[in-house]
C-alpha atoms as a PDB file:
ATOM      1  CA  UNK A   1      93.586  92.840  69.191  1.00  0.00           C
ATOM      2  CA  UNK A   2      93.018  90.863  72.437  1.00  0.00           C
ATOM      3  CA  UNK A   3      95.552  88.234  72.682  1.00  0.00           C
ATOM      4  CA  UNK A   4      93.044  85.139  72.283  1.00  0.00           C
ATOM      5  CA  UNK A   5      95.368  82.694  74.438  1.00  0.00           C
ATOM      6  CA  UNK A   6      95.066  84.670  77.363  1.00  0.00           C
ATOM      7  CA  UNK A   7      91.337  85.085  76.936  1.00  0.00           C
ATOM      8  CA  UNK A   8      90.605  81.617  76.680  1.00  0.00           C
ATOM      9  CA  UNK A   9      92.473  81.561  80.169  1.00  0.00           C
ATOM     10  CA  UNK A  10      90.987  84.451  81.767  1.00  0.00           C
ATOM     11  CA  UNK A  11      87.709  83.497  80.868  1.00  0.00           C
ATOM     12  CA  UNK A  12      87.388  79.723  81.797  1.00  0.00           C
ATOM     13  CA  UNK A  13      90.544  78.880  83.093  1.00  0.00           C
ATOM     14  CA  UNK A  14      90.898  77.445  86.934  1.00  0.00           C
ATOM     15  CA  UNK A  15      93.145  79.958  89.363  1.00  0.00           C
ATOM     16  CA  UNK A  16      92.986  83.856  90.729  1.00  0.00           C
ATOM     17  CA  UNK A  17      94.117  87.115  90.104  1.00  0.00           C
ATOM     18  CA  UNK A  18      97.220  88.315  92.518  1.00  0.00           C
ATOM     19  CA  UNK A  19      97.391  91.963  93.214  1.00  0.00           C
ATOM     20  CA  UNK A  20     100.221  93.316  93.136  1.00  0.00           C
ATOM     21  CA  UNK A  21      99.655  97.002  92.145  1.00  0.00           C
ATOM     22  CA  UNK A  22      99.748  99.054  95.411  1.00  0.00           C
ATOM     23  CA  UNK A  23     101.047 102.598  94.231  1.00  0.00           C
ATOM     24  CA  UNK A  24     102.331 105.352  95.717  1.00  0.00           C
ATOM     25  CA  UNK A  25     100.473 105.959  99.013  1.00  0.00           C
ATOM     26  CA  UNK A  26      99.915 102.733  99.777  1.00  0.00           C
ATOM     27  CA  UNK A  27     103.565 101.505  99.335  1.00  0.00           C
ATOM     28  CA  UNK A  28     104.985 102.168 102.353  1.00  0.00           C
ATOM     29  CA  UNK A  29     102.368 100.809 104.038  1.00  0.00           C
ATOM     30  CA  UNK A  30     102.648  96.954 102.059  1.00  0.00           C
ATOM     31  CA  UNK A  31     106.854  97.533 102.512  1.00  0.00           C
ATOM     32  CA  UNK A  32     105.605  98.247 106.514  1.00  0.00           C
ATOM     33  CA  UNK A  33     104.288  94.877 106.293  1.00  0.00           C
ATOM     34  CA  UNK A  34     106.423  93.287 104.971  1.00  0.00           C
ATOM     35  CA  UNK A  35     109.350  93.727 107.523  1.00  0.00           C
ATOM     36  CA  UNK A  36     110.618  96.991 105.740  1.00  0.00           C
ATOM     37  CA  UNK A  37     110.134  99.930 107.356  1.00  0.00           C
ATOM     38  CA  UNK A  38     110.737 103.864 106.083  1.00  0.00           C
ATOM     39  CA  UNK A  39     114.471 103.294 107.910  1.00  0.00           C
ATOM     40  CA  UNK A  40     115.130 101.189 104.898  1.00  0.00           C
ATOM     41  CA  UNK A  41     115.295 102.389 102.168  1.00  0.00           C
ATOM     42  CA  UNK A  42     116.314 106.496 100.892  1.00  0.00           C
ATOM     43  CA  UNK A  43     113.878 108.808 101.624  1.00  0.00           C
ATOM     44  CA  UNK A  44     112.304 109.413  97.931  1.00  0.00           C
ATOM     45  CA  UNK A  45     110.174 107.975  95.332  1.00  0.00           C
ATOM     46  CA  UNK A  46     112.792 106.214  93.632  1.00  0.00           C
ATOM     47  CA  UNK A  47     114.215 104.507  96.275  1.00  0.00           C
ATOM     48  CA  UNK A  48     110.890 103.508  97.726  1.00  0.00           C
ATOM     49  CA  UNK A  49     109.892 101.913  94.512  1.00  0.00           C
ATOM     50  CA  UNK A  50     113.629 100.343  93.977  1.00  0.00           C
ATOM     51  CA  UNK A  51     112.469  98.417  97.558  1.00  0.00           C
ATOM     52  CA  UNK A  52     108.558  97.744  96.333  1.00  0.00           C
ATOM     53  CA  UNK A  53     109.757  96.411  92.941  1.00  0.00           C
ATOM     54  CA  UNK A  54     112.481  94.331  94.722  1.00  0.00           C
ATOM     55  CA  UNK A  55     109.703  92.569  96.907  1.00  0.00           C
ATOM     56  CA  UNK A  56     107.031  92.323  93.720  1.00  0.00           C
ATOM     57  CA  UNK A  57     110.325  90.341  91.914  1.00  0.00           C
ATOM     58  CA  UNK A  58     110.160  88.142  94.714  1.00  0.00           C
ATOM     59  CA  UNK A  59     107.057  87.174  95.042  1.00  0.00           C
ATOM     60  CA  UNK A  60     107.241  87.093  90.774  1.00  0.00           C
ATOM     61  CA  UNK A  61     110.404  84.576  90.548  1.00  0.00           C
ATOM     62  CA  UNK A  62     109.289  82.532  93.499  1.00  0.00           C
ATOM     63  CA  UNK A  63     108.544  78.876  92.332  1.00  0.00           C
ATOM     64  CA  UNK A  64     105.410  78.500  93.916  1.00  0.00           C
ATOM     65  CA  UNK A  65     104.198  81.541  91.847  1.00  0.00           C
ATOM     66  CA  UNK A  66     103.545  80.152  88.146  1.00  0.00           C
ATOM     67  CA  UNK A  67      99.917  80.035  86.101  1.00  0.00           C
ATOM     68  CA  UNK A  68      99.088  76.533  86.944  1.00  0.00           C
ATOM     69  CA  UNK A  69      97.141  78.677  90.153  1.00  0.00           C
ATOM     70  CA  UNK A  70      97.919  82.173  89.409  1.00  0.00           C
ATOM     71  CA  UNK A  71      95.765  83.113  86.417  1.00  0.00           C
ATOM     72  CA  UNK A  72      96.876  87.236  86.388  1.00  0.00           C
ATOM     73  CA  UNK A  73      98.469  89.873  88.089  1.00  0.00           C
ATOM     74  CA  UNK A  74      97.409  93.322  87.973  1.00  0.00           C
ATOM     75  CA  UNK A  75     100.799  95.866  87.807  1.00  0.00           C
ATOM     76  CA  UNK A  76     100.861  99.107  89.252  1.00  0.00           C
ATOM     77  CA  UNK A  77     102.732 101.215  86.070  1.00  0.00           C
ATOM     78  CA  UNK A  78     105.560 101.649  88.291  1.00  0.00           C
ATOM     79  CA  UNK A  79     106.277  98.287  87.636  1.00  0.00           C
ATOM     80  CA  UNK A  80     105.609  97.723  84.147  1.00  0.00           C
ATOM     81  CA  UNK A  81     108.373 100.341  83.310  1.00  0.00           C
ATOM     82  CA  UNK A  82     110.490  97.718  85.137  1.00  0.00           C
ATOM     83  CA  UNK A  83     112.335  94.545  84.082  1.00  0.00           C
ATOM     84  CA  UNK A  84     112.628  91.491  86.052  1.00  0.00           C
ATOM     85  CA  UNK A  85     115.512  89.136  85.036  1.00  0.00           C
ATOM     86  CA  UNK A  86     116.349  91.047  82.278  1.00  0.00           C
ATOM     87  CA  UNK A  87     112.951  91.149  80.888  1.00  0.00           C
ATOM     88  CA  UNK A  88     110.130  93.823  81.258  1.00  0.00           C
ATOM     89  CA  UNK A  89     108.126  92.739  84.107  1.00  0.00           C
ATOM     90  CA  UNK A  90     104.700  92.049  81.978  1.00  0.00           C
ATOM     91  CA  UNK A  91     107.196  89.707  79.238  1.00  0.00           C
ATOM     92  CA  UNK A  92     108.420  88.255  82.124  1.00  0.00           C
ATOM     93  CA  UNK A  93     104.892  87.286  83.987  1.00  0.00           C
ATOM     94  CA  UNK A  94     103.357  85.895  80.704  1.00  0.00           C
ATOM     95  CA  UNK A  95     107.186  83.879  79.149  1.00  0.00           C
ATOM     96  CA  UNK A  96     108.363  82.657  82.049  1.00  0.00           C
ATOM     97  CA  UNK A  97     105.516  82.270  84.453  1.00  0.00           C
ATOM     98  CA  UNK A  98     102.050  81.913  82.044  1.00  0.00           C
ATOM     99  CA  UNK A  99     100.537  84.648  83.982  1.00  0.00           C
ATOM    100  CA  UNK A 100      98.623  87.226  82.085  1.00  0.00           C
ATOM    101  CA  UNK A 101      99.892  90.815  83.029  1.00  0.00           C
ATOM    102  CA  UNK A 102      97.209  93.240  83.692  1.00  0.00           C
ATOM    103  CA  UNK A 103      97.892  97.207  84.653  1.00  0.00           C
ATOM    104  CA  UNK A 104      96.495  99.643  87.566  1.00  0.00           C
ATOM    105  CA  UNK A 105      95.660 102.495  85.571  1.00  0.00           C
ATOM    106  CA  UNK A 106      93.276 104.694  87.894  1.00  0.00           C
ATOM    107  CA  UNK A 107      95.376 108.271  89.661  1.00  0.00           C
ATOM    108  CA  UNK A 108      93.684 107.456  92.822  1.00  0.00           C
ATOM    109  CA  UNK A 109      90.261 108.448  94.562  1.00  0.00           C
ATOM    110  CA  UNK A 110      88.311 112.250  94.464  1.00  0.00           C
ATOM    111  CA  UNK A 111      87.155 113.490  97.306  1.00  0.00           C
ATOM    112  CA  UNK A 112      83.855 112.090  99.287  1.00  0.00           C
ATOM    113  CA  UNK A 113      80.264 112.986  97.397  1.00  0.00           C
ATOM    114  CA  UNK A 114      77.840 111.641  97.963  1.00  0.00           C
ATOM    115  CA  UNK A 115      78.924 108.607 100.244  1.00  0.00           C
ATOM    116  CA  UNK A 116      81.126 107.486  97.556  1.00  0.00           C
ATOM    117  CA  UNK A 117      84.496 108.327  95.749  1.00  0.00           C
ATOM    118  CA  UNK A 118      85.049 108.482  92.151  1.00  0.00           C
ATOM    119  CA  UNK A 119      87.999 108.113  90.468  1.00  0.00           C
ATOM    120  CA  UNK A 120      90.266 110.963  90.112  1.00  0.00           C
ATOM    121  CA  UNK A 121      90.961 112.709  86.609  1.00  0.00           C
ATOM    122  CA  UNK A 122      93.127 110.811  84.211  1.00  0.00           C
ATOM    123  CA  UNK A 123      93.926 113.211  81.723  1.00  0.00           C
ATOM    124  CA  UNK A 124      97.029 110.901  80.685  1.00  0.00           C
ATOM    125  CA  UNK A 125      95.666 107.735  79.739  1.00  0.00           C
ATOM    126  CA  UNK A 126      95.443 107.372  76.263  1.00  0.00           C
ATOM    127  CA  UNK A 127      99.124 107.324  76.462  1.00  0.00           C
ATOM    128  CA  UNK A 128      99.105 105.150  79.492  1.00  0.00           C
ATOM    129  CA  UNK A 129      96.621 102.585  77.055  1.00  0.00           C
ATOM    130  CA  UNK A 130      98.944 102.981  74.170  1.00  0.00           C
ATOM    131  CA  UNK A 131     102.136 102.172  76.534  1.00  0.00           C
ATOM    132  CA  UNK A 132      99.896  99.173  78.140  1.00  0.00           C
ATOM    133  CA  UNK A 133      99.224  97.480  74.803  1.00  0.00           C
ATOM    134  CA  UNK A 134     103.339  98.340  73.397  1.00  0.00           C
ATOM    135  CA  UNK A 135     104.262  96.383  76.667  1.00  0.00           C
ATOM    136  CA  UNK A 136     102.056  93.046  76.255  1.00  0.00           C
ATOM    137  CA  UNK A 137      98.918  94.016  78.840  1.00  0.00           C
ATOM    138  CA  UNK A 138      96.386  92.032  78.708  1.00  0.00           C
ATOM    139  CA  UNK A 139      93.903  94.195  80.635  1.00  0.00           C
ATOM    140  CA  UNK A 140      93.535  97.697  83.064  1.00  0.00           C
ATOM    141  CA  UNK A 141      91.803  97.391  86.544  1.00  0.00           C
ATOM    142  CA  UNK A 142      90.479 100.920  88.073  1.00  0.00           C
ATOM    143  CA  UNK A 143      88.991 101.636  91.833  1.00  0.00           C
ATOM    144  CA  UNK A 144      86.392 103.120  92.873  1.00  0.00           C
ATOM    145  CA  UNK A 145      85.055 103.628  96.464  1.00  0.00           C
ATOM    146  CA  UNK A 146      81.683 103.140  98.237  1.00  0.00           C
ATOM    147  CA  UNK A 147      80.972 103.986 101.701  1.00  0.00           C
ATOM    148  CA  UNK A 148      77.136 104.705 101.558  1.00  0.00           C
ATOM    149  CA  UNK A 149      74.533 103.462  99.923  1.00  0.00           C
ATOM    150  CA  UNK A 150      73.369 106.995  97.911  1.00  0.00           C
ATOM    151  CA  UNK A 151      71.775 106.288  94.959  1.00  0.00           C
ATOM    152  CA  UNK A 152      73.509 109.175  93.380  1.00  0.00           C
ATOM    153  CA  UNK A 153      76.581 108.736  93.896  1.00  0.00           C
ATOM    154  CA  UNK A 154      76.130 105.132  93.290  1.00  0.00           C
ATOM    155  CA  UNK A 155      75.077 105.660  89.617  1.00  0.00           C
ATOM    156  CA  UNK A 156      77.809 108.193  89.349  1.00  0.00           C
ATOM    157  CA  UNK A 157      80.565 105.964  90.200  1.00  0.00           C
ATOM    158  CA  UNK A 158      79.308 102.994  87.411  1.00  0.00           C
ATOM    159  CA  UNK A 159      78.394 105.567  84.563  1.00  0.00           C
ATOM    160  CA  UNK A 160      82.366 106.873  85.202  1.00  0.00           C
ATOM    161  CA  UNK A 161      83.766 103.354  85.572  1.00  0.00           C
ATOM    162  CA  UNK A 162      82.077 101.856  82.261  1.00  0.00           C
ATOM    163  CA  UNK A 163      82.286 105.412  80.624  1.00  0.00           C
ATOM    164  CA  UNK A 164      86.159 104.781  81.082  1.00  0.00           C
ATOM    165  CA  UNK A 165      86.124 100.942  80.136  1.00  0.00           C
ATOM    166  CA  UNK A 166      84.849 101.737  76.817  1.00  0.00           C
ATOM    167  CA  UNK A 167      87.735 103.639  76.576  1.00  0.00           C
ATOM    168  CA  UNK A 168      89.765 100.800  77.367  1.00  0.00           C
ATOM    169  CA  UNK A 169      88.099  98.508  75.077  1.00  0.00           C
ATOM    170  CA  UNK A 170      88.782 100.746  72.480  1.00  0.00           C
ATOM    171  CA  UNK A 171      92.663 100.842  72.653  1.00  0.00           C
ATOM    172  CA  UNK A 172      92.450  96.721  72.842  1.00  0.00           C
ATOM    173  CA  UNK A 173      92.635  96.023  76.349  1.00  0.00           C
ATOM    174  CA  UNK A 174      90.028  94.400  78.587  1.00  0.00           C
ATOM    175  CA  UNK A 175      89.051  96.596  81.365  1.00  0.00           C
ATOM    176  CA  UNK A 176      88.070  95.346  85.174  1.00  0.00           C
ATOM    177  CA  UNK A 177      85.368  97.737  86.824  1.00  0.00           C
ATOM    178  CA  UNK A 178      86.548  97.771  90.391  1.00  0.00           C
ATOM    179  CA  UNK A 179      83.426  99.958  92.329  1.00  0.00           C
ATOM    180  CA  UNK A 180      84.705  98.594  96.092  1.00  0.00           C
ATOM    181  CA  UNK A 181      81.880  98.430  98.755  1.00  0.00           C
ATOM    182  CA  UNK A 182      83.685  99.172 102.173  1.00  0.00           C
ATOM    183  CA  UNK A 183      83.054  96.463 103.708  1.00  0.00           C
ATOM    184  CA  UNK A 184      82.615  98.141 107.242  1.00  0.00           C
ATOM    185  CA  UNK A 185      79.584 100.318 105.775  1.00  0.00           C
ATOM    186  CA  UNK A 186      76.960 100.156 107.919  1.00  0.00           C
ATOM    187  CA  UNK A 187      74.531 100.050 104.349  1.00  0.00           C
ATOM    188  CA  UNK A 188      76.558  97.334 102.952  1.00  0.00           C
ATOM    189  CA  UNK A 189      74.018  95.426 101.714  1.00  0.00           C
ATOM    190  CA  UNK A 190      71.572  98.269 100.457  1.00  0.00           C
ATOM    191  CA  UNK A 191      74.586  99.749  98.709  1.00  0.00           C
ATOM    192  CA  UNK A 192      75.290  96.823  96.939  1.00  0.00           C
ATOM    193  CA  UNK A 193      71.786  96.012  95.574  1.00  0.00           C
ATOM    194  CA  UNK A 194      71.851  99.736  94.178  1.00  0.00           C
ATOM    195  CA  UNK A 195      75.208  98.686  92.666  1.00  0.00           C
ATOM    196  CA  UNK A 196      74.152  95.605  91.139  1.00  0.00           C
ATOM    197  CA  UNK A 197      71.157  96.825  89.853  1.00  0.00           C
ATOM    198  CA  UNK A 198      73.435  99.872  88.299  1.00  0.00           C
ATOM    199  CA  UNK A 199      76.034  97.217  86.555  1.00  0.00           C
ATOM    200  CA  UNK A 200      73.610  95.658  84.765  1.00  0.00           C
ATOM    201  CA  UNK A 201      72.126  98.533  83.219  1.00  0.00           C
ATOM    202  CA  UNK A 202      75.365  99.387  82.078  1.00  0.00           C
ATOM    203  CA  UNK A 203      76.333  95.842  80.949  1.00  0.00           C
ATOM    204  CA  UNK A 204      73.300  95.593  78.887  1.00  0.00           C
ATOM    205  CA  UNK A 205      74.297  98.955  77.113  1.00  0.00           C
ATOM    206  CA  UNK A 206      77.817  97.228  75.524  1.00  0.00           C
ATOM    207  CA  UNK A 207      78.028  95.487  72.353  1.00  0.00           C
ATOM    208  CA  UNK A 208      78.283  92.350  71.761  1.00  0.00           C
ATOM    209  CA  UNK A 209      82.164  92.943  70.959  1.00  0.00           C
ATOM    210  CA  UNK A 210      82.940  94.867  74.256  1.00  0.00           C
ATOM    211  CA  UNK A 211      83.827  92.521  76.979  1.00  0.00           C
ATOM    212  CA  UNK A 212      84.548  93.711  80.590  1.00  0.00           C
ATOM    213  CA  UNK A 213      85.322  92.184  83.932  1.00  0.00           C
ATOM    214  CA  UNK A 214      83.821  93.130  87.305  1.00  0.00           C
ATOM    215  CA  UNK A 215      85.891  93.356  90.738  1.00  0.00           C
ATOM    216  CA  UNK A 216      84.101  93.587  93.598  1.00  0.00           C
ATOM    217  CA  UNK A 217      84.132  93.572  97.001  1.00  0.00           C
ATOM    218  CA  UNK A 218      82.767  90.065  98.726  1.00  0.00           C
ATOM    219  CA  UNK A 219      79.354  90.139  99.400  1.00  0.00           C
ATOM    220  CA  UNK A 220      76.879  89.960 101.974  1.00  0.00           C
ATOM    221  CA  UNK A 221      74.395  87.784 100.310  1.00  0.00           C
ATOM    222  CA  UNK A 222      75.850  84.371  98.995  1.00  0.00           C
ATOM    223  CA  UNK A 223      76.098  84.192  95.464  1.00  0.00           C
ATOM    224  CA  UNK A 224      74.627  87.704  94.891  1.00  0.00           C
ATOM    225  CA  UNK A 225      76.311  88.573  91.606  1.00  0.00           C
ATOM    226  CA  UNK A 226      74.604  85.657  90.003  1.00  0.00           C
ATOM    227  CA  UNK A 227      73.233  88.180  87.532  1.00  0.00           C
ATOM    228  CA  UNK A 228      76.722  89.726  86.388  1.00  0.00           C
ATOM    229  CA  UNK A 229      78.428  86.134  86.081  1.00  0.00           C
ATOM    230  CA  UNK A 230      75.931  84.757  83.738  1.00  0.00           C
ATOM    231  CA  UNK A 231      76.209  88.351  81.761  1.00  0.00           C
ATOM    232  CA  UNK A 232      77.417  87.513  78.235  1.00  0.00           C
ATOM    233  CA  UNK A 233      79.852  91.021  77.891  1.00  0.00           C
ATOM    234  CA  UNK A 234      81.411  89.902  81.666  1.00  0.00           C
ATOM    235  CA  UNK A 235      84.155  88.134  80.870  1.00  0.00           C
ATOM    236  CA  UNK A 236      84.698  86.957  85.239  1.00  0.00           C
ATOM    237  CA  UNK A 237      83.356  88.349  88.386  1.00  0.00           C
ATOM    238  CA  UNK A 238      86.567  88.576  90.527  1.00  0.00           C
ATOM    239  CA  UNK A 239      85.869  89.558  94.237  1.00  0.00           C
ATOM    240  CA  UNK A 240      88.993  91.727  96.448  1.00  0.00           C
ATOM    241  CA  UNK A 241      89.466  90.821 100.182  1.00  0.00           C
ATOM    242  CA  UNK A 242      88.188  94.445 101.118  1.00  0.00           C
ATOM    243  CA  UNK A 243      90.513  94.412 104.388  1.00  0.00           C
ATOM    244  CA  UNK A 244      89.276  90.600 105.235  1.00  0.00           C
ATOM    245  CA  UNK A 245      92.332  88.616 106.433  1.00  0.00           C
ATOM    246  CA  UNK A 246      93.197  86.255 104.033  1.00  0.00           C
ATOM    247  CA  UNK A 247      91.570  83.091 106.179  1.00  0.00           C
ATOM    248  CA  UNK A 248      88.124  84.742 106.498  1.00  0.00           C
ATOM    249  CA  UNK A 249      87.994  85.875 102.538  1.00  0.00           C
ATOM    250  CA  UNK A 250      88.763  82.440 101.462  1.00  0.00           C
ATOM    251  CA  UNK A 251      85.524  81.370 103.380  1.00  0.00           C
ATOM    252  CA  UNK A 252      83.197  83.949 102.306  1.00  0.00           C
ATOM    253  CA  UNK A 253      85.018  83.340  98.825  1.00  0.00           C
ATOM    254  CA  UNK A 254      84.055  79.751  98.824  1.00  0.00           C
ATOM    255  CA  UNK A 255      80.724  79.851  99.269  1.00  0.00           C
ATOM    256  CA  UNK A 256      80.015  82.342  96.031  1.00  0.00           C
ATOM    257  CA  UNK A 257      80.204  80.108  93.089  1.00  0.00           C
ATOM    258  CA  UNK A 258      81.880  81.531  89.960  1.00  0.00           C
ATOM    259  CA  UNK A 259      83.830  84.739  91.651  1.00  0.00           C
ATOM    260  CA  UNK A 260      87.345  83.743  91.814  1.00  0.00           C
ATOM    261  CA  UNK A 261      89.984  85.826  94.201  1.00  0.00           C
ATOM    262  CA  UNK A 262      92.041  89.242  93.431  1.00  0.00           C
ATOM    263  CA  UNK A 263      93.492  89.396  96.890  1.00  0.00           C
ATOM    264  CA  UNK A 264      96.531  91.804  97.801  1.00  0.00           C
ATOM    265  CA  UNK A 265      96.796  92.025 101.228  1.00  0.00           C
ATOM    266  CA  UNK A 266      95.289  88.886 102.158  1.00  0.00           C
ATOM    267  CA  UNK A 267      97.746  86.759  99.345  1.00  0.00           C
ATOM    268  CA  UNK A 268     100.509  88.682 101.116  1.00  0.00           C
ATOM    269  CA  UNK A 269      99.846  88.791 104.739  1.00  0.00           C
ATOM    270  CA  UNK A 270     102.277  86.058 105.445  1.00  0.00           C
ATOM    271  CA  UNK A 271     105.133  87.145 103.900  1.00  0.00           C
ATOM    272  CA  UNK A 272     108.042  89.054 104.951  1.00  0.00           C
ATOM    273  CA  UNK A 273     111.673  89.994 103.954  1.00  0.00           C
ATOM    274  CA  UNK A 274     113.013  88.633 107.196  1.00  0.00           C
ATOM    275  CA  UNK A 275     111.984  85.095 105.459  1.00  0.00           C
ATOM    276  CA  UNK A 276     114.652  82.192 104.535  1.00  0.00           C
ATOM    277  CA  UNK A 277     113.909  81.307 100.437  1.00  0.00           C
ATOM    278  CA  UNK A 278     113.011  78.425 101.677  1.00  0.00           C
ATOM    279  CA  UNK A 279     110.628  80.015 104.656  1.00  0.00           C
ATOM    280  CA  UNK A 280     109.207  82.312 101.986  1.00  0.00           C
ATOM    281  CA  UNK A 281     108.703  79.824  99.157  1.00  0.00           C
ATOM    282  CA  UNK A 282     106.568  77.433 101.931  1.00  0.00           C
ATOM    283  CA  UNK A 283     104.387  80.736 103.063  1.00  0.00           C
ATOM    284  CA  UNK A 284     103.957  81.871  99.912  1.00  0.00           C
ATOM    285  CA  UNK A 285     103.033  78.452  98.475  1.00  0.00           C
ATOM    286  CA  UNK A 286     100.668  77.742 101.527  1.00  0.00           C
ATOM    287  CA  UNK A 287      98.850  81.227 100.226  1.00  0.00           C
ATOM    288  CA  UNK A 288      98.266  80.357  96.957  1.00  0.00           C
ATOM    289  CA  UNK A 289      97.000  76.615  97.532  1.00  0.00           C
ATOM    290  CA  UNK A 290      94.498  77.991 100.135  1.00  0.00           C
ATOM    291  CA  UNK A 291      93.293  81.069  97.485  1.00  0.00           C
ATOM    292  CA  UNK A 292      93.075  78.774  94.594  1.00  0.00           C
ATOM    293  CA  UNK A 293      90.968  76.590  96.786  1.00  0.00           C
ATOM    294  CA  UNK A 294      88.519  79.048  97.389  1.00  0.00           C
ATOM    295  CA  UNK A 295      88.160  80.215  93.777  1.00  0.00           C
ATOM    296  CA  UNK A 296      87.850  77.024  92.007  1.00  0.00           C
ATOM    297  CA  UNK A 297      84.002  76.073  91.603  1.00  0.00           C
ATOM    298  CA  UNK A 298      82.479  74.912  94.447  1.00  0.00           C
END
């Protein structure tokens, strides 16, 4: 069963989503920018994630971080297996914090076909689901990639995104379709019309029962995803910054009514270990305010 608390707060409560679920080949990369480099930390998986999990807790325990803004965080399942304070990282975000834990659950993107990429195989995952829901996770969030707008491939990458969330639905957990437009595609705006046009076929498919959320990336026509907010089986239309920085997402994110934020990069551009606690607690702070403020209505 869907715990109904954090639905109600999902659903129609004020805030965004921080992601904080970068996994293994893009982790060096977000310790990179945050003022750790590969000199670091041991050369190995372990040790990388020992340093990733150590600047997660950070940004986790800060103050400034708490549910009043921050409605969710989406895990990568490195981190779930964690504990943070003594707790398991998901008891931890929803206890202390009244953030709703959600989980990364996608291995990663195929090969190009078809201007787009589907996910990889995930040949694991009804353990992964039955592990998610033992741990307190609210919901799963899987990418996808666009980079041309081919019908075909298009189509390919919803009917194995919802094909998946009913999957999800199934083992209790509410699933976020993540099909990212790249948004330096020179079709951007073709590709998305073939997308939208795509999610609502396959929203109009679910029962009335099985509830879904859609991430996507910010679009090029104001207010495009009208259609998919006003859906009754989509439970919020969350947009990610795509590669925006975090100053030009909040604009384009304040002029679509009813998308709210799921920013990684561009809720954590302005950190760094380097930081004072009290530097870090101000940048951080300064983050959310200006996020929330470009999610709330408009």
């Amino acid at each position: 069963m869907v715990n109904a608390t954090q639905m109600e707060k999902i659903t129609n409560g004020d805030g965004f989503i921080a992601a904080l679920d970068q996994s293994g080949g893009s982790t060096p990369k977000a310790l990179k920018a945050y003022g750790v480099g590969e000199d670091s930390y041991t050369v190995g998986e372990e040790s990388m994630y020992e340093a990733v999990h150590t600047m997660r807790t950070r940004i986790i325990t800060s103050p400034s971080f708490n549910g009043d803004r921050v409605l969710a965080a989406i895990l990568f399942e490195n981190t779930m297996d964690r504990e943070i304070k003594g707790k398991p990282t998901a008891t931890f975000l929803w206890e202390e914090k009244q953030v709703i834990p959600l989980l990364k659950i996608d291995k990663g993107l195929a090969d190009k076909e078809n201007g787009v990429q589907l996910m990889k195989p995930m040949p694991a995952l009804d353990d992964l689901l039955k592990r998610s829901v033992a741990a307190g996770i609210f919901g799963t969030k899987m990418r996808s990639l666009i980079s041309e707008a081919n019908e075909e491939g298009i189509k390919a990458i919803v009917d194995q995104q919802f094909e998946v969330a009913k999957q999800i639905i199934a083992a209790g957990l509410v699933p976020i379709v993540e099909p990212e437009v790249d948004i330096n595609s020179s079709d951007k705006a073709e590709s998305e019309a073939i997308l939208k046009a795509n999610i609502l076929k396959q929203l109009d498919t679910l029962e009335e029962s099985q509830k879904v959320m859609l991430k996507l990336s910010l679009p090029t026509e104001d207010n495009f995803y009208k259609e998919c907010i006003d859906h009754p089986n989509c439970v919020r239309v969350v947009a990610l910054s795509g590669g925006y920085s975090q100053k030009d997402a909040n604009t384009i994110l304040s002029r679509n009514k009813g998308v709210i934020a799921s920013f990684s990069r561009a809720l954590t551009e302005t950190l760094t270990f380097q930081q004072t606690e009290e530097e870090y607690d101000a940048a951080l702070d300064a983050a959310i305010a200006s996020i929330f403020a470009a999610s709330v209505d408009k």
